[in-house]
N, C-alpha and C. Protein backbone atom coordinates (compact mmCIF):
# COMPACT_ATOMS: atom_id res chain seq x y z
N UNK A 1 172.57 58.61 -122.65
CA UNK A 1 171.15 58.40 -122.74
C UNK A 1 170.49 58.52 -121.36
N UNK A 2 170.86 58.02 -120.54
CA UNK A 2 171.15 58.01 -119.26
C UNK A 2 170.23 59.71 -118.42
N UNK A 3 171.19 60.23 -118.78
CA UNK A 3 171.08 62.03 -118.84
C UNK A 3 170.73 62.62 -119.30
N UNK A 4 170.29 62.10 -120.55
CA UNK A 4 168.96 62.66 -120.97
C UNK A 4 168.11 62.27 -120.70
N UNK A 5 167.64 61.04 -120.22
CA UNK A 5 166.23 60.56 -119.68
C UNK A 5 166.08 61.59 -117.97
N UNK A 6 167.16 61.55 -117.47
CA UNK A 6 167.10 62.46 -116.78
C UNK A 6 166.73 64.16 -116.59
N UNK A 7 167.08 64.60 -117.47
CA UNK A 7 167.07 65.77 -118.29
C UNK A 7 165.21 66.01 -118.52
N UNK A 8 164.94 65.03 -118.99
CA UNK A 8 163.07 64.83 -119.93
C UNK A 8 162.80 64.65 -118.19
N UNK A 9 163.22 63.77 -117.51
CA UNK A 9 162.35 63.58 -115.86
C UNK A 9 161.88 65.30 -115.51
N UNK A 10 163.47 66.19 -115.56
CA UNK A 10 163.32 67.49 -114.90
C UNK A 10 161.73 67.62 -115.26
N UNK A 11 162.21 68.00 -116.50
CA UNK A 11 160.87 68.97 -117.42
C UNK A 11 159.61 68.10 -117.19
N UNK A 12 159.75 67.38 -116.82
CA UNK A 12 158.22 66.79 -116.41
C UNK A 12 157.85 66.91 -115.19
N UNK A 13 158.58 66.80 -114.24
CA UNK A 13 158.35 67.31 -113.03
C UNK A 13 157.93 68.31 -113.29
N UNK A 14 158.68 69.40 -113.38
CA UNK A 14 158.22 70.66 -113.63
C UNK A 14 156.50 70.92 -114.40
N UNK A 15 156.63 70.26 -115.41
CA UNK A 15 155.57 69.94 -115.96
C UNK A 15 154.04 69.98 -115.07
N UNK A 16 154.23 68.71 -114.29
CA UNK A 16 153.49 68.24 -112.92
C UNK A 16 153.62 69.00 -112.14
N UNK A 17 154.13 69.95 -111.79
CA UNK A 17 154.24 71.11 -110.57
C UNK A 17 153.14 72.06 -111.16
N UNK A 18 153.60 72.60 -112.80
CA UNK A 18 152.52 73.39 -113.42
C UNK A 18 151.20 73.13 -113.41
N UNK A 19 150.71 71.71 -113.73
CA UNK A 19 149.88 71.39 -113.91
C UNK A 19 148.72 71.20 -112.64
N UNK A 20 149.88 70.69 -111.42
CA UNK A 20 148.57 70.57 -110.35
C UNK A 20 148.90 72.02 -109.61
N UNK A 21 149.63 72.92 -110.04
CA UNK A 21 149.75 74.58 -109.52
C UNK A 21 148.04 74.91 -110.14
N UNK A 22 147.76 74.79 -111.43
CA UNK A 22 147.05 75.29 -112.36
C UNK A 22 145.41 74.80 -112.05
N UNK A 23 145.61 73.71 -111.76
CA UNK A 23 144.08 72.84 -111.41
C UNK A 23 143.95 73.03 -109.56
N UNK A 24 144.56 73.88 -108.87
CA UNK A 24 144.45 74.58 -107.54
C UNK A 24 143.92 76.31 -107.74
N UNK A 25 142.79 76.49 -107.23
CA UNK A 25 142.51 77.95 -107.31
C UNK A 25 142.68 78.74 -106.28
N UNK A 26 143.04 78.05 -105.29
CA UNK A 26 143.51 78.82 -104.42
C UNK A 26 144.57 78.99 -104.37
N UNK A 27 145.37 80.41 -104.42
CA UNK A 27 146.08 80.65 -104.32
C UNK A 27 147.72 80.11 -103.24
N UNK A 28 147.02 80.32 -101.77
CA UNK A 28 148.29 79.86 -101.41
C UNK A 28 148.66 78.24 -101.47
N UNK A 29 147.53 77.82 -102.04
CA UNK A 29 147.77 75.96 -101.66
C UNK A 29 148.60 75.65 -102.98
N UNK A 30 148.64 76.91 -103.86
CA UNK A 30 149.17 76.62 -105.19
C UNK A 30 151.03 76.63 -105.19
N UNK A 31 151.54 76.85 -103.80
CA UNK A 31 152.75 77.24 -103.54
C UNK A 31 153.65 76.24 -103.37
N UNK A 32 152.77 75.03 -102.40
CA UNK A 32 153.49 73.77 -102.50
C UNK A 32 153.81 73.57 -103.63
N UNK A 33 152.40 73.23 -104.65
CA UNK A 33 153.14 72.55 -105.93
C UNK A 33 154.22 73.37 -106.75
N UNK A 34 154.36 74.45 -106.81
CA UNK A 34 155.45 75.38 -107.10
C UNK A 34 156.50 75.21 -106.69
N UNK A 35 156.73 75.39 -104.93
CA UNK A 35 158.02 75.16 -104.75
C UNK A 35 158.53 73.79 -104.64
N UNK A 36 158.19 73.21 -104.65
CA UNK A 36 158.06 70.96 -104.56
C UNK A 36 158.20 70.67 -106.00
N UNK A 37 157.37 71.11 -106.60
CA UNK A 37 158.03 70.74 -108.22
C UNK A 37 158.68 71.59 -108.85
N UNK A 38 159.25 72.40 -108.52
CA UNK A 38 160.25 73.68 -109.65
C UNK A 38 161.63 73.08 -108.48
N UNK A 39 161.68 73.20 -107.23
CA UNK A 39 162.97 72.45 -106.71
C UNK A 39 163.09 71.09 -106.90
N UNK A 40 162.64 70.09 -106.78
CA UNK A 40 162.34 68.92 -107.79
C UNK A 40 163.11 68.97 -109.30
N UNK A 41 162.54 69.38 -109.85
CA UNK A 41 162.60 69.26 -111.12
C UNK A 41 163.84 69.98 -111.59
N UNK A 42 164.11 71.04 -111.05
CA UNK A 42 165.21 72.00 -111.57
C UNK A 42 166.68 70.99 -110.72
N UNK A 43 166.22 70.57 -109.73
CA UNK A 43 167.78 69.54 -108.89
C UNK A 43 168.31 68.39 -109.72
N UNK A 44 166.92 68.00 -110.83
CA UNK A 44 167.15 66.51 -111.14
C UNK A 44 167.68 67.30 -112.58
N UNK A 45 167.20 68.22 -112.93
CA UNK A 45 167.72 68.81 -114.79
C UNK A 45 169.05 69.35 -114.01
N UNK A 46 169.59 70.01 -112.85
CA UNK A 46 170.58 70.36 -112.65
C UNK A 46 171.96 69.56 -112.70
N UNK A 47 171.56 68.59 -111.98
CA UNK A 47 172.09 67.46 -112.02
C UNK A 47 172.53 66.84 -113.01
N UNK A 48 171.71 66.27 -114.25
CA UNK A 48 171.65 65.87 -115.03
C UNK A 48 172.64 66.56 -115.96
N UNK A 49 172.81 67.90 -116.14
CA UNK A 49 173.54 68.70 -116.63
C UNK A 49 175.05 69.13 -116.32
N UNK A 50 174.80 68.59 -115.50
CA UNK A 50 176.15 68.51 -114.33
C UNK A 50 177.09 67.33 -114.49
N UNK A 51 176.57 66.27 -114.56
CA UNK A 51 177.18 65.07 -114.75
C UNK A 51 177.73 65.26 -116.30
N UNK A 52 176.28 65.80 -116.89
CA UNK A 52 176.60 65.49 -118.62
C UNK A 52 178.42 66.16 -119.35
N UNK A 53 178.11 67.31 -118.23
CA UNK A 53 179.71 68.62 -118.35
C UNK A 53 180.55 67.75 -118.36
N UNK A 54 180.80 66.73 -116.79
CA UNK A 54 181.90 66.11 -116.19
C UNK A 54 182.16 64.95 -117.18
N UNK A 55 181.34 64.44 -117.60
CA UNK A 55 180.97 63.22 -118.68
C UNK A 55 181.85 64.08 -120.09
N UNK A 56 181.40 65.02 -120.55
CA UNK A 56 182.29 65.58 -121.99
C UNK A 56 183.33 65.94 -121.13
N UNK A 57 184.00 66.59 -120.27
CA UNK A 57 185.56 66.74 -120.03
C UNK A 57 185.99 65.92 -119.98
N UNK A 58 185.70 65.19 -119.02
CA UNK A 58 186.31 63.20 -119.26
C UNK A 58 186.67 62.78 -120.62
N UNK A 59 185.95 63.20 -121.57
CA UNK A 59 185.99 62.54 -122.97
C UNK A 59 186.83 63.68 -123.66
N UNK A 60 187.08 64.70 -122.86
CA UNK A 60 188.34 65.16 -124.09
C UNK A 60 189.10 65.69 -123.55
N UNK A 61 189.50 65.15 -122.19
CA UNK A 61 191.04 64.92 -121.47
C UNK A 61 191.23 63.24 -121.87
N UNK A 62 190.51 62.68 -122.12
CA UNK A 62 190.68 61.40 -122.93
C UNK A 62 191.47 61.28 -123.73
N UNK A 63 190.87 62.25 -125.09
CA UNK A 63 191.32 62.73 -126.37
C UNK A 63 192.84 63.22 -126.08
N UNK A 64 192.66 64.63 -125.64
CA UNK A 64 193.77 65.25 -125.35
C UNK A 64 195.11 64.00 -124.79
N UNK A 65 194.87 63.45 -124.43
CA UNK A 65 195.68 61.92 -123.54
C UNK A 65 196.39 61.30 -124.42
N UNK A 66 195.29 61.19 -125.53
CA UNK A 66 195.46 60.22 -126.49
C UNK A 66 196.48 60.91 -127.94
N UNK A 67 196.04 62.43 -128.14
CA UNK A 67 197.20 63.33 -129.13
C UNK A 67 198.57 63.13 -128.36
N UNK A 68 198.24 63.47 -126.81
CA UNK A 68 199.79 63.28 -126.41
C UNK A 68 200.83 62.18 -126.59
N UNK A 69 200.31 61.18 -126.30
CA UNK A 69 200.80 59.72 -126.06
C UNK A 69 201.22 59.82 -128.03
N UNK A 70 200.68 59.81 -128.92
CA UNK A 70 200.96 60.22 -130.10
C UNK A 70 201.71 61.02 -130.42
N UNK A 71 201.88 62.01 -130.03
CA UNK A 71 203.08 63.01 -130.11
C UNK A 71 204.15 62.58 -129.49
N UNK A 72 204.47 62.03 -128.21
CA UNK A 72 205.17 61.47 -127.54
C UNK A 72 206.13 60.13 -128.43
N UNK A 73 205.32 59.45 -128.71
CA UNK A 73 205.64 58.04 -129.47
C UNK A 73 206.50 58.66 -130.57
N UNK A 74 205.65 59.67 -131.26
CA UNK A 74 206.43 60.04 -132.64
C UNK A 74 207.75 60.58 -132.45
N UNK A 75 207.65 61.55 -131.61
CA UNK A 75 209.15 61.93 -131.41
C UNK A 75 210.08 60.80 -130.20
N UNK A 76 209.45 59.75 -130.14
CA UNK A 76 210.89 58.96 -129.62
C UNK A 76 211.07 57.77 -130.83
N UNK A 77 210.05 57.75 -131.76
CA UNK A 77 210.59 57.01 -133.03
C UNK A 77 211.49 57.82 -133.55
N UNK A 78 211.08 58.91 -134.51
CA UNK A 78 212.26 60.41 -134.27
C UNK A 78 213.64 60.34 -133.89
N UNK A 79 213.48 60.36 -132.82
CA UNK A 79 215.03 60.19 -131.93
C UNK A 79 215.91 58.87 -131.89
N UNK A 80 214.77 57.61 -132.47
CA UNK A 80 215.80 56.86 -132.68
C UNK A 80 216.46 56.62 -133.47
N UNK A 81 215.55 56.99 -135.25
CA UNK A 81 215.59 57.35 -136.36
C UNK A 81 217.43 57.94 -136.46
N UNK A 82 217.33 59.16 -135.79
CA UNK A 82 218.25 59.83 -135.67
C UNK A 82 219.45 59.48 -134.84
N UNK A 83 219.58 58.71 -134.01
CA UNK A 83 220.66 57.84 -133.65
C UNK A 83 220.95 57.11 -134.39
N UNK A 84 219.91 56.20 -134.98
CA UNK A 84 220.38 55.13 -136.36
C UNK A 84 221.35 55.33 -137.01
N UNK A 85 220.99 56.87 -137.40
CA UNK A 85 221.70 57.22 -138.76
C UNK A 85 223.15 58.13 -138.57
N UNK A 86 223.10 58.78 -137.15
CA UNK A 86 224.61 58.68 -136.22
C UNK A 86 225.11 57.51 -136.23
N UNK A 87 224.89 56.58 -136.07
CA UNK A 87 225.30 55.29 -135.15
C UNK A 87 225.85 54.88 -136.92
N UNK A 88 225.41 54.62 -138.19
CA UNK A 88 225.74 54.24 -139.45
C UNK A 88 226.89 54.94 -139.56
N UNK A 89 226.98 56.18 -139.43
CA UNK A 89 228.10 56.89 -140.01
C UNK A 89 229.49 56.97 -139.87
């Protein structure tokens, strides 16, 4: 949630860059708000997007962690299974 509130900040910045670009008629004074709010805004949605990546790999090298440790377990129940039934005979 976090990163997405972050995410909505970008686009509003941006937003606010457009908006006081738009209500400036002069041309070059219109550059600040351009480059101040499109670098602004695009660092904080970059960001935001960035974390969000590192945030889902985390969560399914998690996963992935978690099939292993499961696969793992099963085949040493498996293997003991199978000594048991050496060990009976």
């Amino acid at each position: 949630m976090v990163l997405g509130a972050f995410i909505v900040a970008g686009f509003v910045t941006l937003g606010l860059a457009w908006r006081g670009a738009a209500a400036t008629v002069y041309v070059p004074l219109q550059l600040p708000w351009f480059v101040s709010g499109s670098l602004a805004g695009l660092a904080v949605i970059g960001m935001a997007l960035g974390g969000w990546s590192v945030h889902l790999g985390r969560r399914q090298d998690a996963e992935h962690r978690d099939e292993v440790e499961a696969l793992v377990r099963d085949a040493v129940e498996l293997t003991e299974r199978v000594r048991s039934r050496r060990a009976g005979r």
